[in-house]
C-alpha atoms as a PDB file:
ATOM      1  CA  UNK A   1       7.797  -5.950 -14.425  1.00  0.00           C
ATOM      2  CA  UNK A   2       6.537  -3.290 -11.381  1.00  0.00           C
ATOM      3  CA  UNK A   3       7.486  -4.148  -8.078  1.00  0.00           C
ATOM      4  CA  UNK A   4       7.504  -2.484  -4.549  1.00  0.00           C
ATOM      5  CA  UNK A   5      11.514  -2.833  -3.608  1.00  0.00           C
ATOM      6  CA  UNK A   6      12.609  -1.481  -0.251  1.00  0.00           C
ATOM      7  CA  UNK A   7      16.011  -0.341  -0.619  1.00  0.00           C
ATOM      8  CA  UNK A   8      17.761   0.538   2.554  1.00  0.00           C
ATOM      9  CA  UNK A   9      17.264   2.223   5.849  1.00  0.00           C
ATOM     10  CA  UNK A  10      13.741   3.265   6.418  1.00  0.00           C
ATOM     11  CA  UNK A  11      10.182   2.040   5.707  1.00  0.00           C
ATOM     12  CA  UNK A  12      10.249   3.744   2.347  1.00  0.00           C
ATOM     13  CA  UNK A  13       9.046   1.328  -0.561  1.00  0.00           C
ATOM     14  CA  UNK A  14       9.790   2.890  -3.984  1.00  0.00           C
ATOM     15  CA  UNK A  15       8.065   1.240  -7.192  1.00  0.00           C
ATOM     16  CA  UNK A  16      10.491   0.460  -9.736  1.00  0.00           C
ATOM     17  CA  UNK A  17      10.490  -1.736 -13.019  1.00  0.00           C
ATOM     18  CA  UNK A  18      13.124  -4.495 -13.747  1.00  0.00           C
ATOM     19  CA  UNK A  19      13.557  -6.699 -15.796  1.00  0.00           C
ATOM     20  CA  UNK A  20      11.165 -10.254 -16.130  1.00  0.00           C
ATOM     21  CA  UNK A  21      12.729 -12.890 -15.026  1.00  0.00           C
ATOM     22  CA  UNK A  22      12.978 -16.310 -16.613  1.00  0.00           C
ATOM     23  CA  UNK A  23      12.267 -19.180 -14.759  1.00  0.00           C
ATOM     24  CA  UNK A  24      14.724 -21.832 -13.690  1.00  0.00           C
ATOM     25  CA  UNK A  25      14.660 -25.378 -13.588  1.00  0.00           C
ATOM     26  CA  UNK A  26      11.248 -26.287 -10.996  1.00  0.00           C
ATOM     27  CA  UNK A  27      10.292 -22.984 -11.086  1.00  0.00           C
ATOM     28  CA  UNK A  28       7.133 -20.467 -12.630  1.00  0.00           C
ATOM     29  CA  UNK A  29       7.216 -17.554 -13.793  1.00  0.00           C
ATOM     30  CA  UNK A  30       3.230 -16.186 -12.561  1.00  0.00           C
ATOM     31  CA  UNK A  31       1.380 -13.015 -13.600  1.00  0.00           C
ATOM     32  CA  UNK A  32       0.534 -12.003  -9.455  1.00  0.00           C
ATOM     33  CA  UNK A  33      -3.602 -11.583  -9.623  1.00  0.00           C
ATOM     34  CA  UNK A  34      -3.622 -10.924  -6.039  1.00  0.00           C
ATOM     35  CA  UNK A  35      -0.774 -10.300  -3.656  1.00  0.00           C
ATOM     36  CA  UNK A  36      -1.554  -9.970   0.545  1.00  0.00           C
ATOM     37  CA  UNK A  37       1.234  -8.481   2.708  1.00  0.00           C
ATOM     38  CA  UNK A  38       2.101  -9.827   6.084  1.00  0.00           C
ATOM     39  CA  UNK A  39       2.724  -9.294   9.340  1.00  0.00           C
ATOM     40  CA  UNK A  40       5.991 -10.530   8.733  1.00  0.00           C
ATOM     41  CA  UNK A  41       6.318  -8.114   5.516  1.00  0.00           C
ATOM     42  CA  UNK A  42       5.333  -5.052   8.155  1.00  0.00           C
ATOM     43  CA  UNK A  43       7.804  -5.555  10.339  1.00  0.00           C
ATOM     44  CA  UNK A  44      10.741  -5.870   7.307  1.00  0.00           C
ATOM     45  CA  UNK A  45       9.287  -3.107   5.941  1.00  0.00           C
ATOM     46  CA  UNK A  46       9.860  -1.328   9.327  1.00  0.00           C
ATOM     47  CA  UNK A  47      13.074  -2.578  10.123  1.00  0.00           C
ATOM     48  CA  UNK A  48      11.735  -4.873  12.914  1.00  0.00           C
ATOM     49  CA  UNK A  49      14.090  -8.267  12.077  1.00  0.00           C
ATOM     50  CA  UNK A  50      17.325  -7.556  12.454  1.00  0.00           C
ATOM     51  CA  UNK A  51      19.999  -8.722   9.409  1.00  0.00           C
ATOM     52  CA  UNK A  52      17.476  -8.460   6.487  1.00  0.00           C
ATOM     53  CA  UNK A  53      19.410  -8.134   3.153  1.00  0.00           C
ATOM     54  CA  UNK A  54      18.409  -5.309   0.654  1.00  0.00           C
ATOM     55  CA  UNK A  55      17.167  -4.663  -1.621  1.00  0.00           C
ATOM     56  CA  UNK A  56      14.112  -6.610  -0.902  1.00  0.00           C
ATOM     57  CA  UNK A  57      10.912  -7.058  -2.675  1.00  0.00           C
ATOM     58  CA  UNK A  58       8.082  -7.716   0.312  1.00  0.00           C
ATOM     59  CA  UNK A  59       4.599  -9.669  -0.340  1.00  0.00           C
ATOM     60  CA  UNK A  60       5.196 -13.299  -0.848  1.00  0.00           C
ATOM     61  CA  UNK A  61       1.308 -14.776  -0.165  1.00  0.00           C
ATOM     62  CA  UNK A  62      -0.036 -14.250  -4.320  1.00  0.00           C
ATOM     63  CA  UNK A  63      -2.662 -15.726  -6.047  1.00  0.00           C
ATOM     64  CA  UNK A  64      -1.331 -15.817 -10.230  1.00  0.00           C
ATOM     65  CA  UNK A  65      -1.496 -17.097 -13.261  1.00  0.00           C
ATOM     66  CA  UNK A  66       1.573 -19.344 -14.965  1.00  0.00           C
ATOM     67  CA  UNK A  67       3.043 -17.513 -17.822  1.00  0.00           C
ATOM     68  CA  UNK A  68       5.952 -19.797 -18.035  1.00  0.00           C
ATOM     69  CA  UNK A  69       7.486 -22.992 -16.319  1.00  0.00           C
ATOM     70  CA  UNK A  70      11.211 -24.097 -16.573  1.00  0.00           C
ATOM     71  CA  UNK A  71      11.971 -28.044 -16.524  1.00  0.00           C
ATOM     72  CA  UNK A  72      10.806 -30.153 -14.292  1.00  0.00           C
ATOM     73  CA  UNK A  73       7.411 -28.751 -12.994  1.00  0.00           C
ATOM     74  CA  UNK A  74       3.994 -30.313 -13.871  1.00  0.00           C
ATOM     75  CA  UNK A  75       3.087 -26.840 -14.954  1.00  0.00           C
ATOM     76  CA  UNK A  76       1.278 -25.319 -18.047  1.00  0.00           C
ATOM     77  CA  UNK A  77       1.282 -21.055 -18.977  1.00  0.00           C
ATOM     78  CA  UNK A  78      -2.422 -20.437 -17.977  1.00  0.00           C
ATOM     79  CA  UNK A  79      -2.683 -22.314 -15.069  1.00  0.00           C
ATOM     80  CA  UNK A  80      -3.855 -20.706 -11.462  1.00  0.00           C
ATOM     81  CA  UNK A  81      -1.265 -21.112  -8.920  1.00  0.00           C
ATOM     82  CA  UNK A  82      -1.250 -20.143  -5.067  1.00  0.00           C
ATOM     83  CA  UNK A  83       2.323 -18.954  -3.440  1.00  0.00           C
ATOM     84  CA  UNK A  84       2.017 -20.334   0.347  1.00  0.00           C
ATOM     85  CA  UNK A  85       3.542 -17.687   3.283  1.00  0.00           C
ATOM     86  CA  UNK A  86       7.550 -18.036   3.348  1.00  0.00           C
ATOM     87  CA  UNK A  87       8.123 -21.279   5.629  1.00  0.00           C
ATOM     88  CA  UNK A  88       7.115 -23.139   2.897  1.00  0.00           C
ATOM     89  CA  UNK A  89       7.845 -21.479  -0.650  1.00  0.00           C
END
């Protein structure tokens, strides 16, 4: 998969591929349609919070589709999902 990763010191994101993950038990594996980024993902990005662990992938508000579900979700590959902002997920 692509993803944005800040690595370190500085408000440089670099794109990088890794590998897919596979979901865990209660978890989803989504295809992101749509991703929004945050004022909370700005001011990680620009080293505003103090004590944020990298390497860090920012963007956590996404609009997807399930392409896999572990055990234990109510979940079916093809359904449209919403990711709520990070108080909740």
């Amino acid at each position: 998969m692509k993803a944005m990763v800040l690595r370190g010191p500085g408000p440089q994101l670099e794109l990088v591929e890794r590998p897919t993950p596979s979901p865990g038990p209660e978890q989803v594996l989504i295809r992101v349609r749509a991703c929004a980024v945050c004022r909370t993902d700005l001011h990680v990005v620009d080293r505003d919070l103090p004590d944020v662990p990298t390497p860090i992938i920012p963007g956590h508000e996404i609009v997807g589709e399930v392409i896999s579900a572990g055990s234990d979700t109510d979940f079916q590959p093809g359904d449209r999902v919403g990711v709520p902002w990070l108080g909740w997920t």
